[in-house]
N, C-alpha and C. Protein backbone atom coordinates (compact mmCIF):
# COMPACT_ATOMS: atom_id res chain seq x y z
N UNK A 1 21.49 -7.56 2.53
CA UNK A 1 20.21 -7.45 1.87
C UNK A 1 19.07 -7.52 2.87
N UNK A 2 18.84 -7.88 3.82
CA UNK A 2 18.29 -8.38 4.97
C UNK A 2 17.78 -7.17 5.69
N UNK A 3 19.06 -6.04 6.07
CA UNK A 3 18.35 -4.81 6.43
C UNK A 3 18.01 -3.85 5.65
N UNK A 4 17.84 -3.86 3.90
CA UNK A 4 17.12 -3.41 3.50
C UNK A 4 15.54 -4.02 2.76
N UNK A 5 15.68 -5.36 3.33
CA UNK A 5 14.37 -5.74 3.27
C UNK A 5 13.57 -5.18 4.09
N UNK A 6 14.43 -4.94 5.62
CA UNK A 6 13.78 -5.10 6.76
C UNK A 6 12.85 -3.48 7.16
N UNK A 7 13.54 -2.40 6.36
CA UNK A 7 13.20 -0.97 5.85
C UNK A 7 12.55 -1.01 4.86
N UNK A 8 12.29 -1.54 4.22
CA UNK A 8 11.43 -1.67 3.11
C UNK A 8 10.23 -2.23 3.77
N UNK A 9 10.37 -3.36 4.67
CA UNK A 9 8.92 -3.83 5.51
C UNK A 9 8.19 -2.95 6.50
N UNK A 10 9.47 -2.17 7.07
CA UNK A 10 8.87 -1.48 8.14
C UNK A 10 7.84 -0.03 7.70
N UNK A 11 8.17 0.49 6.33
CA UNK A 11 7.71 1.66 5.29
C UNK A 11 6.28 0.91 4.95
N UNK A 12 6.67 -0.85 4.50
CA UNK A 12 5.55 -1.12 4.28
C UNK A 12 4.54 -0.96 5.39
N UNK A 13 4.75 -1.63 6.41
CA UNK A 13 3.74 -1.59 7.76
C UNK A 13 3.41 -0.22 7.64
N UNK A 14 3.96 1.13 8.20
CA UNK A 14 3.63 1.60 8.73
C UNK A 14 2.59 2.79 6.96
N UNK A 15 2.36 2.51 5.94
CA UNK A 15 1.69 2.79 4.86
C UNK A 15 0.06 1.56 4.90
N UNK A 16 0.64 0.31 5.33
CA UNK A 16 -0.45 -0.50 5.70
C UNK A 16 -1.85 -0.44 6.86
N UNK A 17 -0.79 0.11 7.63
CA UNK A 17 -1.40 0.59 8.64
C UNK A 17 -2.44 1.93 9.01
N UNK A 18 -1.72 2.81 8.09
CA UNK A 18 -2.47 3.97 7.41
C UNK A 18 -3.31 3.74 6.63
N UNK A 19 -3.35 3.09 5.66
CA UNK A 19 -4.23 2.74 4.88
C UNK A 19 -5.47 2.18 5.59
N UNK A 20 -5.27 0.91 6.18
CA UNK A 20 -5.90 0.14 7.26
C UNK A 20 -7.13 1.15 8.22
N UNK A 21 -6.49 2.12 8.56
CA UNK A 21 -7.24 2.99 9.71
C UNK A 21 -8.12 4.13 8.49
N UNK A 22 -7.59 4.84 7.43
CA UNK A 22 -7.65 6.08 6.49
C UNK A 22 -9.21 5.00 5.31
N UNK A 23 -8.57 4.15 5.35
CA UNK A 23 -10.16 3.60 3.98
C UNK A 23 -11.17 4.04 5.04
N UNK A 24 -11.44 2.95 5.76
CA UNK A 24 -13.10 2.57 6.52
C UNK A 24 -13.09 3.98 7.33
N UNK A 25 -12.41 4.98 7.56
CA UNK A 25 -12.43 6.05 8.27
C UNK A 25 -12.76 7.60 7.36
N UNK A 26 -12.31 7.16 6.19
CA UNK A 26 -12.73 8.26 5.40
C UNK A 26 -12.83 7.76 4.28
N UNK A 27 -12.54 7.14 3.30
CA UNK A 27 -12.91 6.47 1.60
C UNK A 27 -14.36 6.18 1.93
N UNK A 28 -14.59 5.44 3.10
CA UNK A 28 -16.06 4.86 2.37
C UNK A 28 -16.73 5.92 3.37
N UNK A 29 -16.71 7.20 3.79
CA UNK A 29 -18.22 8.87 3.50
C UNK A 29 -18.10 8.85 2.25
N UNK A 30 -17.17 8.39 1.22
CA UNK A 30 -17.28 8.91 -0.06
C UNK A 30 -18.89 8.06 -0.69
N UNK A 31 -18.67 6.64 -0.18
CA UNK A 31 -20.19 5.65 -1.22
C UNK A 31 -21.09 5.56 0.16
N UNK A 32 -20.75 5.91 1.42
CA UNK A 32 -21.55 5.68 2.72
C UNK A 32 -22.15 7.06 2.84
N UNK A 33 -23.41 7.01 3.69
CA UNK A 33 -24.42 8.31 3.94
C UNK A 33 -23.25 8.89 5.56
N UNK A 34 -22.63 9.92 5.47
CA UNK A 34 -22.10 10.87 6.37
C UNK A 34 -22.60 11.06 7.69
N UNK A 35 -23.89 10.28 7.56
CA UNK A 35 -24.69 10.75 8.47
C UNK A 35 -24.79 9.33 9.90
N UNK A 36 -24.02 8.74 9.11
CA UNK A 36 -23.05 7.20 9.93
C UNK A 36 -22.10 7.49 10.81
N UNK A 37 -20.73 8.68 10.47
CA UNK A 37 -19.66 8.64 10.54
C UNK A 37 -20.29 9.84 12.20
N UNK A 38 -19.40 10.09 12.99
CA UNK A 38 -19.30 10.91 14.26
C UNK A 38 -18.61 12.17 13.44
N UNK A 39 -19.07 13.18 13.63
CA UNK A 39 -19.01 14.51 13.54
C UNK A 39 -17.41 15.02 13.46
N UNK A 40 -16.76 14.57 14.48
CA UNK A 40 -15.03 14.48 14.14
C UNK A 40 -14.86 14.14 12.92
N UNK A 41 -15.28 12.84 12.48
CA UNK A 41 -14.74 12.08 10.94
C UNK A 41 -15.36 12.93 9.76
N UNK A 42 -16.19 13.82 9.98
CA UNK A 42 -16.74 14.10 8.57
C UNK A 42 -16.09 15.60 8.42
N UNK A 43 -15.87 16.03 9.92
CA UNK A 43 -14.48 17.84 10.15
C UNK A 43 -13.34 17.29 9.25
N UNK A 44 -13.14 15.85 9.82
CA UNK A 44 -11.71 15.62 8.98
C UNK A 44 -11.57 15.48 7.65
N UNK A 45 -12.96 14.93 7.00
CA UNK A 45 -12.78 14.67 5.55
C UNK A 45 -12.80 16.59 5.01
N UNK A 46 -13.94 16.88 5.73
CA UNK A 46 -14.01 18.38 5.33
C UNK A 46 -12.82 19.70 4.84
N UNK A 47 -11.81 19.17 6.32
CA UNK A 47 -10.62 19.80 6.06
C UNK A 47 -9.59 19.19 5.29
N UNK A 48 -9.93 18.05 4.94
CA UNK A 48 -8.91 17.34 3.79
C UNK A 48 -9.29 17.86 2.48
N UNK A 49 -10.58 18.01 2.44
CA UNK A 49 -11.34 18.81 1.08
C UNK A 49 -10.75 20.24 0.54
N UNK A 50 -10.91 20.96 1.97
CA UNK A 50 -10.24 22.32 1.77
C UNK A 50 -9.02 22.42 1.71
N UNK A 51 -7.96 21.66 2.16
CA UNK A 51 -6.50 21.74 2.62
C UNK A 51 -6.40 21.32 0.75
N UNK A 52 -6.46 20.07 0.34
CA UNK A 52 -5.81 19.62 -1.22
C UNK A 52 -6.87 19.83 -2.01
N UNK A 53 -7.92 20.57 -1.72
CA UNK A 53 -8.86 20.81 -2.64
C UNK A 53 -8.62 19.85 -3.73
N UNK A 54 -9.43 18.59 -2.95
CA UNK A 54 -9.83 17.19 -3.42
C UNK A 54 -11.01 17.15 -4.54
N UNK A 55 -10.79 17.56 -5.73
CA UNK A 55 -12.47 17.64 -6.36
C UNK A 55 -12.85 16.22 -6.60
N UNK A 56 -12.13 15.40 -6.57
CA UNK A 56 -12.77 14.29 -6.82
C UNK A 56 -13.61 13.64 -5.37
N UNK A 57 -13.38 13.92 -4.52
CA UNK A 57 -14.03 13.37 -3.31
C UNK A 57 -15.68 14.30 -3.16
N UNK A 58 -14.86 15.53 -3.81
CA UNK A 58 -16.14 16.87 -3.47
C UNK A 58 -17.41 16.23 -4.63
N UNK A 59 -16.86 16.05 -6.13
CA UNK A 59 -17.89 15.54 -7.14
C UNK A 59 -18.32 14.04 -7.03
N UNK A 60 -16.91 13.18 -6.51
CA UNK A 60 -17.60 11.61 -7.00
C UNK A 60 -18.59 11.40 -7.84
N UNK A 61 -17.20 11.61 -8.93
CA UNK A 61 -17.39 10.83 -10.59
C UNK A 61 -17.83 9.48 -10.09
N UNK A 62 -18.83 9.05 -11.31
CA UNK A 62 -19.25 7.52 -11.04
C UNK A 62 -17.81 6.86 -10.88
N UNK A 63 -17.18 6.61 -11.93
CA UNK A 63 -15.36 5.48 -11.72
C UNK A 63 -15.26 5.66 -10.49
N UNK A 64 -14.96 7.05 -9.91
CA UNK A 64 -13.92 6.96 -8.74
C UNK A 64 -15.02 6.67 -7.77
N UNK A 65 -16.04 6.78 -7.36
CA UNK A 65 -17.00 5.74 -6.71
C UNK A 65 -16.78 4.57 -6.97
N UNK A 66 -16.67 3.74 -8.17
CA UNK A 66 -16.40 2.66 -8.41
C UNK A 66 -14.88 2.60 -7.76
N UNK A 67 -13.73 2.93 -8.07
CA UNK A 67 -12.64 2.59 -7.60
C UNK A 67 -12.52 2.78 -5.81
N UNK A 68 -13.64 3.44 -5.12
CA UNK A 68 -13.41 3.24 -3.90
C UNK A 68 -14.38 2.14 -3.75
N UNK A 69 -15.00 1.60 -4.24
CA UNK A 69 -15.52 0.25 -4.00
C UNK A 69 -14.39 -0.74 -3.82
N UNK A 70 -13.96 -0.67 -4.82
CA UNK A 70 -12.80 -1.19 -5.67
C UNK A 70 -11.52 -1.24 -3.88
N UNK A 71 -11.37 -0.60 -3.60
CA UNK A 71 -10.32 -0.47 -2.71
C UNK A 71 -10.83 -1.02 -1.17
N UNK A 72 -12.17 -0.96 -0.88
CA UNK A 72 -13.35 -1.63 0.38
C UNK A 72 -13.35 -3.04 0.37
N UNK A 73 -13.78 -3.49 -1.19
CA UNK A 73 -14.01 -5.11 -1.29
C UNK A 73 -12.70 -5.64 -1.36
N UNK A 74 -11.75 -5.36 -2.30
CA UNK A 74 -10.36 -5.81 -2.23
C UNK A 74 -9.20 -5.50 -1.51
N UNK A 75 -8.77 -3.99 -1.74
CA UNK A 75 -7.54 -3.39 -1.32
C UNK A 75 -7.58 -3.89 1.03
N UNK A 76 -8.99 -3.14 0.77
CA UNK A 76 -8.64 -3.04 2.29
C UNK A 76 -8.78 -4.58 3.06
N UNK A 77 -9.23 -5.34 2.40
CA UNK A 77 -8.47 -7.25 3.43
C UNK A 77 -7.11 -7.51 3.37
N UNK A 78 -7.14 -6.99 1.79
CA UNK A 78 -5.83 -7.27 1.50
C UNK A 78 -4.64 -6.64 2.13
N UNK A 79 -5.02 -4.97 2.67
CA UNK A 79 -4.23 -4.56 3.33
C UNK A 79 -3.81 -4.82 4.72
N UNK A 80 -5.11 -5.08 5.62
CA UNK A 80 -5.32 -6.29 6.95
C UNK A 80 -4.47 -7.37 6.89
N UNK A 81 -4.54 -8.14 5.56
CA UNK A 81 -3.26 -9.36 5.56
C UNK A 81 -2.20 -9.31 5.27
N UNK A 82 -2.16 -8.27 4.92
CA UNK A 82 -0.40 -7.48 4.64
C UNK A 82 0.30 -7.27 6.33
N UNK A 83 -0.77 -6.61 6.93
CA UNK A 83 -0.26 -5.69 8.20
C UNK A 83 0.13 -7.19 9.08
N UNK A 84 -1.35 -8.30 8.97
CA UNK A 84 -0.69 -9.20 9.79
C UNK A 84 0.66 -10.23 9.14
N UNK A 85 1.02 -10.15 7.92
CA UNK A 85 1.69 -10.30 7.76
C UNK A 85 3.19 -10.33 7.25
N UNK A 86 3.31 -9.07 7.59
CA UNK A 86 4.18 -8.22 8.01
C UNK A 86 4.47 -9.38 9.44
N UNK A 87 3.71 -8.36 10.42
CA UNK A 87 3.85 -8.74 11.60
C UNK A 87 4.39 -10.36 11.82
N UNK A 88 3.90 -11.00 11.22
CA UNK A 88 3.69 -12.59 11.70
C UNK A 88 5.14 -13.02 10.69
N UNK A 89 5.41 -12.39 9.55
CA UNK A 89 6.37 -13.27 9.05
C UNK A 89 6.13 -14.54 8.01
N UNK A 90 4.84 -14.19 7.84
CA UNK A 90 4.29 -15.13 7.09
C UNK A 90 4.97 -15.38 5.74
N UNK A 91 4.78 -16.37 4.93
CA UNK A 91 5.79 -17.18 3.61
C UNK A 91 4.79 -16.39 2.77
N UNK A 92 3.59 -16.20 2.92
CA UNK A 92 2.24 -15.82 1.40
C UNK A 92 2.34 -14.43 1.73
N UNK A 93 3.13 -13.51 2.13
CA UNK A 93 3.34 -12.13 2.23
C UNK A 93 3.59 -11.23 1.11
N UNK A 94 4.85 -11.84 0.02
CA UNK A 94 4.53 -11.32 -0.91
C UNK A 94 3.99 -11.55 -1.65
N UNK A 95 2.92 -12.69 -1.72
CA UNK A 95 1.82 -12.64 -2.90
C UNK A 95 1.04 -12.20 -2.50
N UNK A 96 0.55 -11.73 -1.38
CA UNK A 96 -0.33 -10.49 -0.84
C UNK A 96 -0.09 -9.10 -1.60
N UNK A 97 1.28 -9.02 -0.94
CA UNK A 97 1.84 -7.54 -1.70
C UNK A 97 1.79 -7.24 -3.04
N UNK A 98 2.32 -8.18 -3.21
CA UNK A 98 1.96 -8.22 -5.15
C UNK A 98 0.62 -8.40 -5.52
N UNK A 99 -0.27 -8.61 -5.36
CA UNK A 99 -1.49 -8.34 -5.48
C UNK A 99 -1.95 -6.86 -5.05
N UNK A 100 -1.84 -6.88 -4.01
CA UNK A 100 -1.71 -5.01 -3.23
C UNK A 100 -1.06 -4.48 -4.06
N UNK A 101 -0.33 -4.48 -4.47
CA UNK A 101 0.61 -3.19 -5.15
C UNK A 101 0.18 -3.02 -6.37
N UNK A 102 -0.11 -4.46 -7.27
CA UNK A 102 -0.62 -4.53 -9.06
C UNK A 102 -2.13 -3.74 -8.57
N UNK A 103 -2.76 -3.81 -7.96
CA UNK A 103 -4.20 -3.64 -7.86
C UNK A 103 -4.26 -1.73 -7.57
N UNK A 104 -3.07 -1.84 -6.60
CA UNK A 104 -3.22 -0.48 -6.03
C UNK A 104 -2.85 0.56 -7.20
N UNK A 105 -1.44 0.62 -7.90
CA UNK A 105 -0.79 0.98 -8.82
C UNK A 105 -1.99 1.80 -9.76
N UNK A 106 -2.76 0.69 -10.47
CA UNK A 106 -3.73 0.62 -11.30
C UNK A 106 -4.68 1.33 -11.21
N UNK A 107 -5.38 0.93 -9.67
CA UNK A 107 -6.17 2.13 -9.27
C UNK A 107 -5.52 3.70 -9.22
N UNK A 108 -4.56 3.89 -8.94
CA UNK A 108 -3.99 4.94 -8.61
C UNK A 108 -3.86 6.09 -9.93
N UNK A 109 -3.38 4.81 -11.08
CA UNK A 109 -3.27 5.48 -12.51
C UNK A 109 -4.64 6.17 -13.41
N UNK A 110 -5.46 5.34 -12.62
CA UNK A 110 -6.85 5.30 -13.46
C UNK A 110 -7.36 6.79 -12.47
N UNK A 111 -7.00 7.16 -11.01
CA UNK A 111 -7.09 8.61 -10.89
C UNK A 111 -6.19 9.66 -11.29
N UNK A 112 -4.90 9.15 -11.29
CA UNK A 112 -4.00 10.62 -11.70
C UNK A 112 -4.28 10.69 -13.70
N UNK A 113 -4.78 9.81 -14.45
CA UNK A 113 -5.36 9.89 -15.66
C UNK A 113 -5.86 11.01 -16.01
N UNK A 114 -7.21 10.50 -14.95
CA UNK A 114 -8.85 11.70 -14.28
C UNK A 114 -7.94 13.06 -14.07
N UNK A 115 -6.82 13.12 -12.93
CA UNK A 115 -6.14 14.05 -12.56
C UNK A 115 -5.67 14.86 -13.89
N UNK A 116 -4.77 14.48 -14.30
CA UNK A 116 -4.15 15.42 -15.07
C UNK A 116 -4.70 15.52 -16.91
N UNK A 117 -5.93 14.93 -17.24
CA UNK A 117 -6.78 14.86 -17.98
C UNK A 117 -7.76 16.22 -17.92
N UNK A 118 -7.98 16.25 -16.61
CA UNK A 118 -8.68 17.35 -16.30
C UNK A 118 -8.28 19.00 -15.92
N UNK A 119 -6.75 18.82 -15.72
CA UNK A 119 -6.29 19.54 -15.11
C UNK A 119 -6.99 20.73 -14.22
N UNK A 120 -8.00 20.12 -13.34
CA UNK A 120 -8.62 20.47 -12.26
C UNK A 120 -7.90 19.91 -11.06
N UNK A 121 -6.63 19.20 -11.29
CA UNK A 121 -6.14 18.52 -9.49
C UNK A 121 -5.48 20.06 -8.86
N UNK A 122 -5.15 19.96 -7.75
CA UNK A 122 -4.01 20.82 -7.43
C UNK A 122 -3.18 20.57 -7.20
N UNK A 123 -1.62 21.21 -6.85
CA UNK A 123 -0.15 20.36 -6.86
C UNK A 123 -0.08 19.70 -5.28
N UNK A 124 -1.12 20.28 -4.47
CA UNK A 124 -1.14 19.43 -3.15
C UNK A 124 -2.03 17.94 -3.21
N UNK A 125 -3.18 18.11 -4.11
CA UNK A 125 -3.40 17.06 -4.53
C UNK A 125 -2.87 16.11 -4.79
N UNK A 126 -2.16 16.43 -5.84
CA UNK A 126 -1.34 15.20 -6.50
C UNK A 126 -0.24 14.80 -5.51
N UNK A 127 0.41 15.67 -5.10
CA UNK A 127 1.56 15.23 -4.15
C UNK A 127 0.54 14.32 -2.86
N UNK A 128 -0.24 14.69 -2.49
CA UNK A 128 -0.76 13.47 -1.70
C UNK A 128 -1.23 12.30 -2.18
N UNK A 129 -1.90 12.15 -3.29
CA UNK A 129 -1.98 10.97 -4.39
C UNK A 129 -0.36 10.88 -4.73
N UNK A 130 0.18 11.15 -4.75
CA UNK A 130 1.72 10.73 -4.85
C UNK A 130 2.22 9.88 -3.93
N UNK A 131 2.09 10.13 -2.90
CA UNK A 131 2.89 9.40 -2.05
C UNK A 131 2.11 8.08 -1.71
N UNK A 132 0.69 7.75 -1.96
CA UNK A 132 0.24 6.56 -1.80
C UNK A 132 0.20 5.78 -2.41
N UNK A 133 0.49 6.41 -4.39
CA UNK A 133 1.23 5.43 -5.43
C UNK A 133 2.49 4.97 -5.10
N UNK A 134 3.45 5.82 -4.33
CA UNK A 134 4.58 5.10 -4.06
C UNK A 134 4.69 3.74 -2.81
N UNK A 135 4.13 3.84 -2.00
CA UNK A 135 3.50 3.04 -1.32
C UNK A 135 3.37 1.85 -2.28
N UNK A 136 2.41 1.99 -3.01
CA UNK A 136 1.67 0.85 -4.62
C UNK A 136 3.04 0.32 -4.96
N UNK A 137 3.69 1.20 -5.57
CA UNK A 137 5.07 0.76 -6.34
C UNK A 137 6.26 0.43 -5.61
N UNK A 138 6.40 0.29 -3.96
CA UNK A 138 6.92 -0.26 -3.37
C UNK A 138 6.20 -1.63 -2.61
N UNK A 139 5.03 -2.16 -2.73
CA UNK A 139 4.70 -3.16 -2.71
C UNK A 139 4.42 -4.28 -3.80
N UNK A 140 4.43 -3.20 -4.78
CA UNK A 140 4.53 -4.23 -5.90
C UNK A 140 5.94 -4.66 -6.15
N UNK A 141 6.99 -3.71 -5.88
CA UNK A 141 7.97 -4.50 -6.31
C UNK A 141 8.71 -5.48 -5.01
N UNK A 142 8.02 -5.15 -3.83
CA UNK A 142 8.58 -6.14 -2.80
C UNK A 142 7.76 -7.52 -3.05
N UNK A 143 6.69 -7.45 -3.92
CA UNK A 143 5.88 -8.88 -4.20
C UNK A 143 6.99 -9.55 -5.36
N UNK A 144 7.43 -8.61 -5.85
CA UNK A 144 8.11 -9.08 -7.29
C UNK A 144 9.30 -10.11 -7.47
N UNK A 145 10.18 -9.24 -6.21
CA UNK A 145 11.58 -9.22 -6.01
C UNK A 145 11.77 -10.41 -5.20
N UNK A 146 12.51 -11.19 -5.17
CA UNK A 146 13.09 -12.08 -4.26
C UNK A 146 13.99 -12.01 -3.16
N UNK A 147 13.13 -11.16 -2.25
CA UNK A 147 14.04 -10.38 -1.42
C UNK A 147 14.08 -11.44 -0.59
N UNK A 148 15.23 -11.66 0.67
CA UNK A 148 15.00 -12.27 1.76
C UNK A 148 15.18 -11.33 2.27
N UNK A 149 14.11 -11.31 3.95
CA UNK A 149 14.46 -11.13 5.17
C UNK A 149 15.10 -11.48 5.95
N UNK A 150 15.42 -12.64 5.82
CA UNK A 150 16.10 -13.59 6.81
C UNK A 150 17.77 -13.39 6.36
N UNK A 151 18.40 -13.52 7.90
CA UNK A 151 19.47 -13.17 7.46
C UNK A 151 20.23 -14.21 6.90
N UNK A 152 21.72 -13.99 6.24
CA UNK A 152 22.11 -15.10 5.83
C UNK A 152 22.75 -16.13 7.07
N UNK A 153 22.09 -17.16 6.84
CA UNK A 153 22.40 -18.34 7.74
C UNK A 153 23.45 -19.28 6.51
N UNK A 154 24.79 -19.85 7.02
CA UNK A 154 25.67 -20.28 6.56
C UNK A 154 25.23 -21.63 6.07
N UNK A 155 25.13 -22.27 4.65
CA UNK A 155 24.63 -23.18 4.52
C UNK A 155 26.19 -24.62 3.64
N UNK A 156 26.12 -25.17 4.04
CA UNK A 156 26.79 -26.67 3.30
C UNK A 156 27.52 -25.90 2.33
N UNK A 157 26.72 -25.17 1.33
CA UNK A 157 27.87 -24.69 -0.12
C UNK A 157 28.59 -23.22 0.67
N UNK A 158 28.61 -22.90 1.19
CA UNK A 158 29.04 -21.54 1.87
C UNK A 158 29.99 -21.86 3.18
N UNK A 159 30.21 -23.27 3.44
CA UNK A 159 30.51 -23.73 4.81
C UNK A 159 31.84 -23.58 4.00
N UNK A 160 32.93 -24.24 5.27
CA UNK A 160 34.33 -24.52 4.73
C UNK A 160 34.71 -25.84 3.79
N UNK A 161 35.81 -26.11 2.81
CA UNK A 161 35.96 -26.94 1.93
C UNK A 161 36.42 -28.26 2.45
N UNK A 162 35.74 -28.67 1.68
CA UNK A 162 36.22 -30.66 2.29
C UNK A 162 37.52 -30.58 2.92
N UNK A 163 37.42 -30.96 3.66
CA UNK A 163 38.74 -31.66 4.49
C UNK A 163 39.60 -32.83 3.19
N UNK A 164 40.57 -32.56 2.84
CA UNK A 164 41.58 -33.33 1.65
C UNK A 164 41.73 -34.85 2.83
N UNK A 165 41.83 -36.09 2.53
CA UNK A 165 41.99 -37.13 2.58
C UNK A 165 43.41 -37.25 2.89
N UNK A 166 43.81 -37.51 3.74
CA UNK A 166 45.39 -37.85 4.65
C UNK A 166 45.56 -39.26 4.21
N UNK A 167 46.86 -38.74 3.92
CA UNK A 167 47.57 -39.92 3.16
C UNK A 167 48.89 -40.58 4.14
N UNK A 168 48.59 -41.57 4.36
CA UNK A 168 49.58 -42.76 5.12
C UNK A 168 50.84 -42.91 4.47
């Protein structure tokens, strides 16, 4: 069980980590003036626009303004204390995650709603909003689950059986 915790952490990191660099690098031109960001960062949101023809980034509906708030004030510390703890091994890791994942999930639903309510997304759209709900739904259930990492270390009930009492 141990090395599929340990794949399950490492998917996590390296989605944390993305996240981590992808919010403050492009989510917040969405509620921030563009005119902040270096000329590279705003080519990149540009061609992310054209590539999944993103309408929600292009219109920012009031909600999904709100839900990238939503992901600045909460998601992204929370994702910082995920990454370091990941890294560190920390015991409050999955109540991080589980918080990350219930929070993320939610947000995620409340756009593919918008998405397929409107049926204005495109199928590259969604497949990229796809894969960052799964992300959601693999941290929520690593908050959930009682996984160990640690491998099994042999304990007293798992050791060998009493030694029987020698009789004279």
């Amino acid at each position: 069980m141990g090395a599929v915790c340990k794949v399950v952490d490492a998917i996590l990191l390296l989605q944390f980590v993305l996240i981590s660099v992808v919010l403050p690098l492009f989510d917040m031109q969405i509620v921030l003036p563009g005119t902040i960001y270096p000329q590279v960062i705003v080519s990149w949101k540009n061609w992310y626009i054209g590539k999944f023809q993103d309408y929600l980034v292009v219109e920012k509906p009031h909600f999904f303004v709100a839900l990238i708030w939503h992901e600045i004030v909460l998601l992204w510390p929370l994702t910082l204390l995920n990454v370091y703890g990941i890294l560190t091994s920390k015991p409050w890791f999955k109540t991080t995650c589980l918080i990350f994942g219930a929070s993320y999930v939610t947000t995620m639903t409340v756009a593919f709603g918008e998405m397929f309510g409107s049926k204005k997304a495109s199928d590259k759209m969604l497949m990229c909003y796809a894969a960052y709900t799964d992300a959601g739904i693999l941290a929520l259930l690593r908050g959930l689950f009682p996984i160990s990492c640690k491998l099994d270390a042999p304990t007293a009930a798992k050791g060998p059986a009493l030694a029987r009492k020698k009789r004279a």
